[in-house]
C-alpha atoms as a PDB file:
ATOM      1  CA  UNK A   1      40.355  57.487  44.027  1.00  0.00           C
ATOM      2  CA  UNK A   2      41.454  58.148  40.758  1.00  0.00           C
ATOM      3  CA  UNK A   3      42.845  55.076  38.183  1.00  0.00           C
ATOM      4  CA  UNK A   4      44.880  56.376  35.226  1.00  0.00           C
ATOM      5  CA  UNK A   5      44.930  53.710  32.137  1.00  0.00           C
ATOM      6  CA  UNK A   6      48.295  55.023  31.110  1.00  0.00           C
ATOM      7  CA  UNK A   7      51.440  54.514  33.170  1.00  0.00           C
ATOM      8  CA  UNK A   8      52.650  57.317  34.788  1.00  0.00           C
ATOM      9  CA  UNK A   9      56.161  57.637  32.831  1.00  0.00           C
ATOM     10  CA  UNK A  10      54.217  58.324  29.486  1.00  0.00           C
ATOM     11  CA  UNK A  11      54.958  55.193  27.937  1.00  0.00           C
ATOM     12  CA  UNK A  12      51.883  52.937  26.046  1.00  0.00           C
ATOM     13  CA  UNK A  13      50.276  50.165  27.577  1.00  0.00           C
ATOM     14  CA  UNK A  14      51.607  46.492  26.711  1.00  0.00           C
ATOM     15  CA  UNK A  15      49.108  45.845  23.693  1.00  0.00           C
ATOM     16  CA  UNK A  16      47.753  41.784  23.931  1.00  0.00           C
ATOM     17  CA  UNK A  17      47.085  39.950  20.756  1.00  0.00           C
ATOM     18  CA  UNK A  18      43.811  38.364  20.100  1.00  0.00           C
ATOM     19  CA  UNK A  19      43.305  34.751  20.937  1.00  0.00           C
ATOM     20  CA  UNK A  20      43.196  32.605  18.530  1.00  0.00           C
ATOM     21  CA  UNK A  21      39.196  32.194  19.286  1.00  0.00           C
ATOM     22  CA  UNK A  22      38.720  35.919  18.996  1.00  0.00           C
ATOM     23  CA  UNK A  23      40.833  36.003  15.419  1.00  0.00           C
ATOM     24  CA  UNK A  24      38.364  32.797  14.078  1.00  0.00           C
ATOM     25  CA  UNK A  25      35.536  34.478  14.839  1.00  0.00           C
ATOM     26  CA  UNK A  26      36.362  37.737  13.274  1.00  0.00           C
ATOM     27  CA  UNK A  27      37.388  35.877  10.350  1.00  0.00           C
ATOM     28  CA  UNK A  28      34.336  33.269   9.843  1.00  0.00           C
ATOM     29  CA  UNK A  29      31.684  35.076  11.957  1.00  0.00           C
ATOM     30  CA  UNK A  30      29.650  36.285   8.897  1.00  0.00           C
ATOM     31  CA  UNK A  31      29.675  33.153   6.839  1.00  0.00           C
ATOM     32  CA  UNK A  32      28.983  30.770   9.481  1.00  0.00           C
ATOM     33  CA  UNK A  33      26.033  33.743  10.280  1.00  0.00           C
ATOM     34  CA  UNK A  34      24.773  33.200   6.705  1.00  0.00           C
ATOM     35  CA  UNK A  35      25.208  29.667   6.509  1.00  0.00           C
ATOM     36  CA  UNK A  36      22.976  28.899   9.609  1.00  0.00           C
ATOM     37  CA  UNK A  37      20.434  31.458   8.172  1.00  0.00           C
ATOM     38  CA  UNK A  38      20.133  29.523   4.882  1.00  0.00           C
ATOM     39  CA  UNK A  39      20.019  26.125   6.591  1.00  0.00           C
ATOM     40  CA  UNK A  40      16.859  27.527   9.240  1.00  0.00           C
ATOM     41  CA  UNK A  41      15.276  28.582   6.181  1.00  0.00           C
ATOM     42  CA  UNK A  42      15.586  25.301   4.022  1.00  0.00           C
ATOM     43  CA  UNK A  43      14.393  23.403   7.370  1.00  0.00           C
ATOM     44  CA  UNK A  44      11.389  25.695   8.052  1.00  0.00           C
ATOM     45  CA  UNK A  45      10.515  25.665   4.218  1.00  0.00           C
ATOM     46  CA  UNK A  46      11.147  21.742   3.943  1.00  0.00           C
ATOM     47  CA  UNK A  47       9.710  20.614   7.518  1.00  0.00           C
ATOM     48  CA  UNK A  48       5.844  20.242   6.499  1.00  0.00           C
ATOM     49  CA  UNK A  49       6.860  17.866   3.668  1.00  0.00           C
ATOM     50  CA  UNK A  50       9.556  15.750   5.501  1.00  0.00           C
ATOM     51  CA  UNK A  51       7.547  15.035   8.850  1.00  0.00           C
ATOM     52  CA  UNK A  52       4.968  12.550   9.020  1.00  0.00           C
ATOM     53  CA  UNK A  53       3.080  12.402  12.223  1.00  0.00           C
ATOM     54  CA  UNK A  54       0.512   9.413  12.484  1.00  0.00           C
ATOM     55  CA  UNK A  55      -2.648   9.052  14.655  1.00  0.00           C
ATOM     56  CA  UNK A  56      -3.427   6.501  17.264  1.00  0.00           C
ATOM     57  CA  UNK A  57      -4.901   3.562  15.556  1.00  0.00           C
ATOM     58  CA  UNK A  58      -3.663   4.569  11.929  1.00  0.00           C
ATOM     59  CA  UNK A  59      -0.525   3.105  10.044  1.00  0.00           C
ATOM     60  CA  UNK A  60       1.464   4.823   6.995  1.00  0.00           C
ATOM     61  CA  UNK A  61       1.736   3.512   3.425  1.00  0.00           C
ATOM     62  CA  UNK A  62       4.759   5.342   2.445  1.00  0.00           C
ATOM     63  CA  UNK A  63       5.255   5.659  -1.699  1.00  0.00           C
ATOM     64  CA  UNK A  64       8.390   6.924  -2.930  1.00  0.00           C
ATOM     65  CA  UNK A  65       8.544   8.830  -6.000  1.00  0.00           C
ATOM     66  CA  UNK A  66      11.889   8.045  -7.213  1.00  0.00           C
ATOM     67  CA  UNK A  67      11.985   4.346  -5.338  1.00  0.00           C
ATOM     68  CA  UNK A  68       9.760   2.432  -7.056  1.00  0.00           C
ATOM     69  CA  UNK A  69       6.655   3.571  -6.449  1.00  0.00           C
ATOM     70  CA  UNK A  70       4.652   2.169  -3.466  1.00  0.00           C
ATOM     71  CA  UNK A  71       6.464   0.220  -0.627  1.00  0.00           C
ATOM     72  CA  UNK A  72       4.953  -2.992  -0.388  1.00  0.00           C
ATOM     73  CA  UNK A  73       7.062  -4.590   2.613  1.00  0.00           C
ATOM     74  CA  UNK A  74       4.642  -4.164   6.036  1.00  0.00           C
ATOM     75  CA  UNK A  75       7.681  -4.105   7.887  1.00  0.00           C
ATOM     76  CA  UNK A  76       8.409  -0.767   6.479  1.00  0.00           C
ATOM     77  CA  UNK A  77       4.707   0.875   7.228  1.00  0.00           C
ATOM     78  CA  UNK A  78       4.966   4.464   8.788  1.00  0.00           C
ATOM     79  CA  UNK A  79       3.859   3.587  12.940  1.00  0.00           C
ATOM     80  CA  UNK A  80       2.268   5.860  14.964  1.00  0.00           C
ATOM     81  CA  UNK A  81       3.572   9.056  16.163  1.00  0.00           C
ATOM     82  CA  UNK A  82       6.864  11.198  14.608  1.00  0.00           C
ATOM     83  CA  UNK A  83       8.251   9.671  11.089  1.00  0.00           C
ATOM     84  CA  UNK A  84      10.820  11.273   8.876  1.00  0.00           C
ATOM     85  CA  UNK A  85      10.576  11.091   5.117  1.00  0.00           C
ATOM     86  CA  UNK A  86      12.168  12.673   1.891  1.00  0.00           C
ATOM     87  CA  UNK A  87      10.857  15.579   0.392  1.00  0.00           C
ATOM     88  CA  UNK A  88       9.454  14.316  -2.572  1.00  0.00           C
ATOM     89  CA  UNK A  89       7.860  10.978  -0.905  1.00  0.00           C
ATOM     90  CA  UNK A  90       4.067  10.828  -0.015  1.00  0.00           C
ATOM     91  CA  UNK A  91       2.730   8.940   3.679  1.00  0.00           C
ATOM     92  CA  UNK A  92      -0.927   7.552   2.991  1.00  0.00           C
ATOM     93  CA  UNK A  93      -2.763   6.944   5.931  1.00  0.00           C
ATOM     94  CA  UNK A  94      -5.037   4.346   6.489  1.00  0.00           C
ATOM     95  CA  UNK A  95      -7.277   3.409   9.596  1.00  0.00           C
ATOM     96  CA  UNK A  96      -6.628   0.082  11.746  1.00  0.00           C
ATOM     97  CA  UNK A  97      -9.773   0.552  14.118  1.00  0.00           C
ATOM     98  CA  UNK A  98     -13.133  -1.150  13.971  1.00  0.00           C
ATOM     99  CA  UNK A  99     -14.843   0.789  10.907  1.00  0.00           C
ATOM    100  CA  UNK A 100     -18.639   1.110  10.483  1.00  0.00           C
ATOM    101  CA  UNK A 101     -21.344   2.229   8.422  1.00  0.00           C
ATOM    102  CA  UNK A 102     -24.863   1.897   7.729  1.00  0.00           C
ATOM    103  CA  UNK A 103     -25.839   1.456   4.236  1.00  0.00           C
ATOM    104  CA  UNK A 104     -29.427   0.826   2.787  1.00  0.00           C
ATOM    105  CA  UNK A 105     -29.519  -1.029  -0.998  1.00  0.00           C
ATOM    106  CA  UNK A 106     -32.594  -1.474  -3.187  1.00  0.00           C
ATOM    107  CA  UNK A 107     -33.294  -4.964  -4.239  1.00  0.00           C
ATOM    108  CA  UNK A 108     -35.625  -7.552  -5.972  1.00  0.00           C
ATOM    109  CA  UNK A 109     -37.251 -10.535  -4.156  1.00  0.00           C
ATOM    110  CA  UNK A 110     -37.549 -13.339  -6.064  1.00  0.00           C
ATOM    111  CA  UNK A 111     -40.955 -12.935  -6.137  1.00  0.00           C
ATOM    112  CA  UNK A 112     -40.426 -10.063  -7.993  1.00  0.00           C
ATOM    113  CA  UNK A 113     -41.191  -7.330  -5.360  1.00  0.00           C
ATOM    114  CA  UNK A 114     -38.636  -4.021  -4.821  1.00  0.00           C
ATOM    115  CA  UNK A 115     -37.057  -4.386  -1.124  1.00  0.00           C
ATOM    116  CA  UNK A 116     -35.095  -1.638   0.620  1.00  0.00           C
ATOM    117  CA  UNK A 117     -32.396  -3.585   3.515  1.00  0.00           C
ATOM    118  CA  UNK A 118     -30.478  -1.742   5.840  1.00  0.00           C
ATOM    119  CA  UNK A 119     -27.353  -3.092   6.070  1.00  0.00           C
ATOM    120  CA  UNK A 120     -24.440  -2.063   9.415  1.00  0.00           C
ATOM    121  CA  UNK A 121     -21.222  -3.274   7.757  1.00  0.00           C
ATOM    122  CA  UNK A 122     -18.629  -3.219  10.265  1.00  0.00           C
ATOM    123  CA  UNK A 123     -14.827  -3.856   9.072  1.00  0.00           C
ATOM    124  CA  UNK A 124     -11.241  -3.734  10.054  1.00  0.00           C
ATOM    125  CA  UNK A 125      -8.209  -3.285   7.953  1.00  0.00           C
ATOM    126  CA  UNK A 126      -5.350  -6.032   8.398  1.00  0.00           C
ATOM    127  CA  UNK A 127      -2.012  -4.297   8.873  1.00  0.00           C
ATOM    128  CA  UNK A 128      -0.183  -6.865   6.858  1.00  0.00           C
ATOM    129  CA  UNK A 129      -2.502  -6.320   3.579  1.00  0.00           C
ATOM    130  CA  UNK A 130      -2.507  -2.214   3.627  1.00  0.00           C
ATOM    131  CA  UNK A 131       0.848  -1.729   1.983  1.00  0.00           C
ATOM    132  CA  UNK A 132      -1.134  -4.335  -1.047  1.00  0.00           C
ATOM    133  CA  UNK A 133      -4.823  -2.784  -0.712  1.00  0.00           C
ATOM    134  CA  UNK A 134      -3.144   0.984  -1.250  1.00  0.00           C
ATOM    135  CA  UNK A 135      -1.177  -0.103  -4.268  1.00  0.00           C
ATOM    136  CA  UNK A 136      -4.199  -2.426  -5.909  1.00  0.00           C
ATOM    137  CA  UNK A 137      -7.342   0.415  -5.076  1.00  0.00           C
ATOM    138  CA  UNK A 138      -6.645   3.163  -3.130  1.00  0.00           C
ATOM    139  CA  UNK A 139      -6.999   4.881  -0.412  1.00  0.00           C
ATOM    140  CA  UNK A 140     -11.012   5.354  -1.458  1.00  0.00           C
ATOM    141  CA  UNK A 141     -10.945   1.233  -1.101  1.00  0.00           C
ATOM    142  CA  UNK A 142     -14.456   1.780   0.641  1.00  0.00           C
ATOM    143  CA  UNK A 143     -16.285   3.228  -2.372  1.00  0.00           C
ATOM    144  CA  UNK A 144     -14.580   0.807  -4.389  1.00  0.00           C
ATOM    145  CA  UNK A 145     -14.165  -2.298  -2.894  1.00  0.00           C
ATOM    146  CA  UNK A 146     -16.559  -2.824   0.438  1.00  0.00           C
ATOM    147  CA  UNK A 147     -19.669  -0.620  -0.819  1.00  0.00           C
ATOM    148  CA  UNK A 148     -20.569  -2.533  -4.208  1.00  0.00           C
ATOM    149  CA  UNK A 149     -19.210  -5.822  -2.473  1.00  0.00           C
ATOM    150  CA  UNK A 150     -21.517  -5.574   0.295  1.00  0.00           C
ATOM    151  CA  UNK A 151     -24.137  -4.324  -2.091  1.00  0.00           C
ATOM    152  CA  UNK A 152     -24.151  -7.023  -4.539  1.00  0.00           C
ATOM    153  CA  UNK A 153     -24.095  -9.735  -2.181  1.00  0.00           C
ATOM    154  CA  UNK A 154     -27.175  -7.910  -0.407  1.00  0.00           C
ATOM    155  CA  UNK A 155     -29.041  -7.863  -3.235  1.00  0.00           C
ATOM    156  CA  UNK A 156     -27.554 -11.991  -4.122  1.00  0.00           C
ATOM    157  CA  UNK A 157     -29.276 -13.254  -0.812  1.00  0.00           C
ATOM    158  CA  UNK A 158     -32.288 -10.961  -1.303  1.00  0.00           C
ATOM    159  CA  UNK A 159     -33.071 -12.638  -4.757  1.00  0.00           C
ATOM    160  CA  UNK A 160     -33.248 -15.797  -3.315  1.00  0.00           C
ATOM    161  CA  UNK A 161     -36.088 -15.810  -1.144  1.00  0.00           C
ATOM    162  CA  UNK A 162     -39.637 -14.160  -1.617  1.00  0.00           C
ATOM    163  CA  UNK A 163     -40.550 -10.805   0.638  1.00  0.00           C
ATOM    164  CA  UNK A 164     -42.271 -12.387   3.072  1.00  0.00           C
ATOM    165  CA  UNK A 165     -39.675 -14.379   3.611  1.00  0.00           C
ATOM    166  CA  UNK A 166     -37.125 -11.829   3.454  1.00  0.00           C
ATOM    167  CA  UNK A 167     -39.240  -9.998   6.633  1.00  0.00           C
ATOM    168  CA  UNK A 168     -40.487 -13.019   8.333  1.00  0.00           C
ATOM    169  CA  UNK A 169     -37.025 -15.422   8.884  1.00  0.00           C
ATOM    170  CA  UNK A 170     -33.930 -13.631  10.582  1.00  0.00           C
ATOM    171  CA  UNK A 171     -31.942 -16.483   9.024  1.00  0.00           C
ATOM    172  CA  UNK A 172     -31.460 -14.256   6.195  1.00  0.00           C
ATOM    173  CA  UNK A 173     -29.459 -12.056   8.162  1.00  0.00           C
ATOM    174  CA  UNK A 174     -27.271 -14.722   8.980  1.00  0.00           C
ATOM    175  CA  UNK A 175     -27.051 -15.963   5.565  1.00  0.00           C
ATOM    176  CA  UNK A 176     -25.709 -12.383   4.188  1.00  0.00           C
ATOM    177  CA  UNK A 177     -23.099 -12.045   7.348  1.00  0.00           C
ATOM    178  CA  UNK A 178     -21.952 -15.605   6.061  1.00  0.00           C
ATOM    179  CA  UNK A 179     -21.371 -14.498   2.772  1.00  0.00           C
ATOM    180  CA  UNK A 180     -19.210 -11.651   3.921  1.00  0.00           C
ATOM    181  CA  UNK A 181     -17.372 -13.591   5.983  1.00  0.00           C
ATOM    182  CA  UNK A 182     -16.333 -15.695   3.541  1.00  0.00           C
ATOM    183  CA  UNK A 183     -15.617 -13.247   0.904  1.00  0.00           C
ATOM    184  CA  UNK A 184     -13.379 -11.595   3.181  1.00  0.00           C
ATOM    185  CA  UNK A 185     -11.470 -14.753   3.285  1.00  0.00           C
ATOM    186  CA  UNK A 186     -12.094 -16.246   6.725  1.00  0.00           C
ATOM    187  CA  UNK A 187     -14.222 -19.370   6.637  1.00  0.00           C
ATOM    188  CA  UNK A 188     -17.709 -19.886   6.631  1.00  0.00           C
ATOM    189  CA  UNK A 189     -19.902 -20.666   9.966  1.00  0.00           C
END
């Protein structure tokens, strides 16, 4: 079977105009094309510096370069998981969990004899006081603040007492882990 597209008395076919939709497009099809072209390019450039994702156990001190400098309020801390930020802002992250490390410090009985202790120092970071302890150290607050702190008191305790009884008594031990404590501010036992 054969289908002619003209009409068999010669005359032209009834010509539709284009819907409205059709016309729009035609019109605004290449800038809207160009438009979402720039804006996947701005996000792909501009996505490693505005998300934030935080590990399990860790918390965000976010510092904002043209806000005032480091956010102090712990109600405002970056939590776990997906965060947004500007551009230009920084997310420091800091470790909540149970922290430890060995350490071994040279010091002088009071008997005058060198001692080596080995000293586990085991520490947690309060949530409340990271927004305080980033602005007032660092993030390198170990090297700074908990090394020489646990250091000096090491070598405090070790000065008081001869080396035998350094070796002999483990009440030294508890004598150093009260000093800690209460430098840490939680009281003494």
């Amino acid at each position: 079977m054969k289908v002619d597209l003209w009409p068999v008395d010669g005359s032209m076919p009834p010509t539709r105009a284009p819907s409205r939709w059709r016309r729009f497009l035609e019109r605004h099809l290449p800038s809207v094309v160009i438009y979402l072209m720039v804006a996947t390019l701005v996000g792909v450039v501009l996505y490693p510096h505005m998300v934030v994702t935080v590990p399990s156990g860790e918390v965000g001190v976010l510092w904002k370069r043209f806000g005032g400098g480091t956010v102090l309020d712990a109600r405002k801390l970056k939590n776990e998981g997906f965060n947004l930020i500007l551009p230009w802002n920084r997310v420091f992250l800091y470790d909540l969990r149970l922290q430890s490390f060995t350490e071994h410090y040279n010091a002088i009985s009071s008997d005058g004899v060198s001692l080596t202790a080995s000293v586990v120092v085991r520490f947690r970071l309060q949530r409340d006081a990271v927004p305080v302890l980033h602005q007032a150290i660092g993030p390198n607050y170990v090297q700074v603040l908990v090394l020489p702190g646990i250091g000096s008191l090491t070598r405090e305790v070790i000065a008081e007492y001869t080396a035998e009884q350094v070796y002999s008594t483990a009440a030294r031990k508890s004598r150093i882990k009260s000093a800690t404590s209460w430098r840490r501010g939680y009281p003494r036992r």
